[in-house]
Protein backbone atom coordinates (compact mmCIF):
# COMPACT_ATOMS: atom_id res chain seq x y z
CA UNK A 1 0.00 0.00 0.00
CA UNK A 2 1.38 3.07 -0.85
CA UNK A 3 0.15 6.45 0.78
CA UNK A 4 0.40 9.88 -1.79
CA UNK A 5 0.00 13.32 -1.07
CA UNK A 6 -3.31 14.77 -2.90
CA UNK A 7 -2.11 17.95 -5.08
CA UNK A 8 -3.05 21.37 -2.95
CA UNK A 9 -6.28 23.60 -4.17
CA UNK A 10 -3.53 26.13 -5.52
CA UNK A 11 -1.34 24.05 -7.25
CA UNK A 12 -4.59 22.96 -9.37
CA UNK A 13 -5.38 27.07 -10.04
CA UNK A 14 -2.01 27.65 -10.97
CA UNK A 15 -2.25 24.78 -13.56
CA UNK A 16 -5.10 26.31 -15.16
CA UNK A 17 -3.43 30.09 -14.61
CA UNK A 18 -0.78 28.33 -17.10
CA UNK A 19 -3.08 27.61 -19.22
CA UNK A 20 -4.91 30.16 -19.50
CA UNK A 21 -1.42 32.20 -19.70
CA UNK A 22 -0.37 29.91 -23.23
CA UNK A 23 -3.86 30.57 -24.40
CA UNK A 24 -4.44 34.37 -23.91
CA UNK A 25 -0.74 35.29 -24.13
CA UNK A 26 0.90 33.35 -26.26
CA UNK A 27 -1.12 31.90 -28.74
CA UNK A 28 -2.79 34.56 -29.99
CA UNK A 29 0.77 35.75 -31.34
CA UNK A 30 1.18 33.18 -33.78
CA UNK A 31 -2.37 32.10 -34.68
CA UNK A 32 -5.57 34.09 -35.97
CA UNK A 33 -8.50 34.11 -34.36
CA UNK A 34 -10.17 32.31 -36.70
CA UNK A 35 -7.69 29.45 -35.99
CA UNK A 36 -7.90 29.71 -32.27
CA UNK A 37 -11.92 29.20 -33.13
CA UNK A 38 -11.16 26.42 -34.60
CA UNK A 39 -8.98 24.93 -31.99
CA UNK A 40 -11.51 25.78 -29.40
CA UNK A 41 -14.42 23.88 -31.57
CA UNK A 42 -12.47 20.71 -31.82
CA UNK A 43 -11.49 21.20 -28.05
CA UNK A 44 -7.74 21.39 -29.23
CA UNK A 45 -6.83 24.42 -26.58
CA UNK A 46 -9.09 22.41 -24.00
CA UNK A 47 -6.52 20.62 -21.67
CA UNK A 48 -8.60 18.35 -20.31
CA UNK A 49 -7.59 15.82 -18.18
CA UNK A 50 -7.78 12.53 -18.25
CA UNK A 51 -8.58 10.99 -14.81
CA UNK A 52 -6.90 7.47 -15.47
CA UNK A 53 -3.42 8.94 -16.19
CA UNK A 54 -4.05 12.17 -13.98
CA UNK A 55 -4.95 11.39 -10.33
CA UNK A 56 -4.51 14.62 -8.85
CA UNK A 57 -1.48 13.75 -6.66
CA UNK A 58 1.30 16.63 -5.79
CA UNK A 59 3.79 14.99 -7.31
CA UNK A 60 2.02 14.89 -10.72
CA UNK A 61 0.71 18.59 -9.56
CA UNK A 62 4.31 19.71 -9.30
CA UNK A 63 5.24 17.45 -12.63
CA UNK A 64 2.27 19.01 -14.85
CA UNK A 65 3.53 22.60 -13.56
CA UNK A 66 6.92 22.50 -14.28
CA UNK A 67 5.80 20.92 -17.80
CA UNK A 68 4.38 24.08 -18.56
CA UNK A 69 6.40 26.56 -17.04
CA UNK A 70 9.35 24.93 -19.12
CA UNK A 71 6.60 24.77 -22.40
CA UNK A 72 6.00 28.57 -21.40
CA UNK A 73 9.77 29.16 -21.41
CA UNK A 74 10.89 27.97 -24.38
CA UNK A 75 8.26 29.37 -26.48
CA UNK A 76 9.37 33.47 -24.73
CA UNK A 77 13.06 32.53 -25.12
CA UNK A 78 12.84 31.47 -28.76
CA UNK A 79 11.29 35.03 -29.70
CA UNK A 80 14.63 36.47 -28.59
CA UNK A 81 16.90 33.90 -30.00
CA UNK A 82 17.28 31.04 -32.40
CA UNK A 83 16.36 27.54 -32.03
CA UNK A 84 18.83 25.63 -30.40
CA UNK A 85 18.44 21.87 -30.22
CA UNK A 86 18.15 22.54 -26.65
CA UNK A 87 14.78 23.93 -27.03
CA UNK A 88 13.70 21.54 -29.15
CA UNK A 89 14.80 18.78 -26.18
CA UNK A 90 12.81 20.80 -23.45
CA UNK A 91 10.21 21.24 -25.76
CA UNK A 92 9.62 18.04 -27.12
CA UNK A 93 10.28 16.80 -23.59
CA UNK A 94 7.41 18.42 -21.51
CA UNK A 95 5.30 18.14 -24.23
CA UNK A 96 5.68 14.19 -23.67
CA UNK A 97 5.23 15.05 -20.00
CA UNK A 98 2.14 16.67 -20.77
CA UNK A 99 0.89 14.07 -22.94
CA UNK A 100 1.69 11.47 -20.23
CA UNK A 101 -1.05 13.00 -18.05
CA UNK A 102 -3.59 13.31 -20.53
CA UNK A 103 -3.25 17.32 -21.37
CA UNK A 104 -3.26 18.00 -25.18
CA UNK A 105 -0.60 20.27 -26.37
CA UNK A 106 -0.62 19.39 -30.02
CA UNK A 107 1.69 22.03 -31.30
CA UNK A 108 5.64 21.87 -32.48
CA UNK A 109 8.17 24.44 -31.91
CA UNK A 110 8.37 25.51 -35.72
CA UNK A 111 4.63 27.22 -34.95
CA UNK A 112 5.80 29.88 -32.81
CA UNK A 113 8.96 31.03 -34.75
CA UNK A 114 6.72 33.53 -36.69
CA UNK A 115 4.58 36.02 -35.25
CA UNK A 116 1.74 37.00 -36.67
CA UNK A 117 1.90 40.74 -38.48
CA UNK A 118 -1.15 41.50 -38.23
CA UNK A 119 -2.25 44.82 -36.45
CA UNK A 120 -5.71 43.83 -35.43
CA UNK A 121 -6.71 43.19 -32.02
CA UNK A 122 -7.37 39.49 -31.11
CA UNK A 123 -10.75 38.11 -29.54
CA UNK A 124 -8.65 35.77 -27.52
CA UNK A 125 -5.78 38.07 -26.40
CA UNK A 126 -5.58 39.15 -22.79
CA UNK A 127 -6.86 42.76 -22.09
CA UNK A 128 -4.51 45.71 -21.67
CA UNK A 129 -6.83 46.97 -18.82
CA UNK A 130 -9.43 46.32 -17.28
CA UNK A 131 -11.52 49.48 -17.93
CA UNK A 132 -14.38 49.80 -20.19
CA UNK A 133 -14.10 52.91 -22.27
């Protein structure tokens, strides 16, 4: 019998604060809104978890956070610098992490080399403020 910690009520938020950072920071940098749309309708950007390889433990917690602060990482650094097979390692890494837990992350590095140059403002992009003008 073996006795695990259950993941804390914060670690949980800050899971979906990550995602929710990749979705309305990140990806709305590299991909239209009329993409993202279409991510959303076939539940692509949905990181659901699946309960038979998730349990909810803090080790997996702490596993599934680190995934995506390292996912989160790479795809800020890259912007600054070239591709290094390094960042293709941690990359390709946590994104097996991820997938080992049942989150779907089913993007590769080569999608967020470009930016998009577009000046329009995205749907799905987080707001400057807060205020309504």
């Amino acid at each position: 019998m073996k006795i695990v910690q259950a993941a804390t009520p914060e670690q949980e938020v800050h899971i979906q604060e990550l995602v929710d950072y990749i979705s309305t920071d990140i990806l709305p940098k590299f991909f239209s809104d009329d993409t993202i749309e279409d991510f959303e309708r076939k539940e692509i950007l949905r990181l659901q978890v699946n309960k038979e390889a998730y349990n909810g433990t803090l080790k997996e917690a702490f596993q599934l956070i680190s995934s995506l602060q390292a996912i989160i990482a790479v795809l800020e650094t890259i912007q600054s610098e070239e591709i290094v097979e390094t960042h293709k390692d941690v990359f390709r890494n946590n994104i097996d992490t991820l997938h080992d837990f049942g989150f779907s992350f089913p993007f590769t590095l080569e999608q967020f080399t470009t930016p998009l140059t577009l000046q329009q403002i995205s749907l799905y992009a987080r707001p400057e403020n807060k205020y309504l003008v």
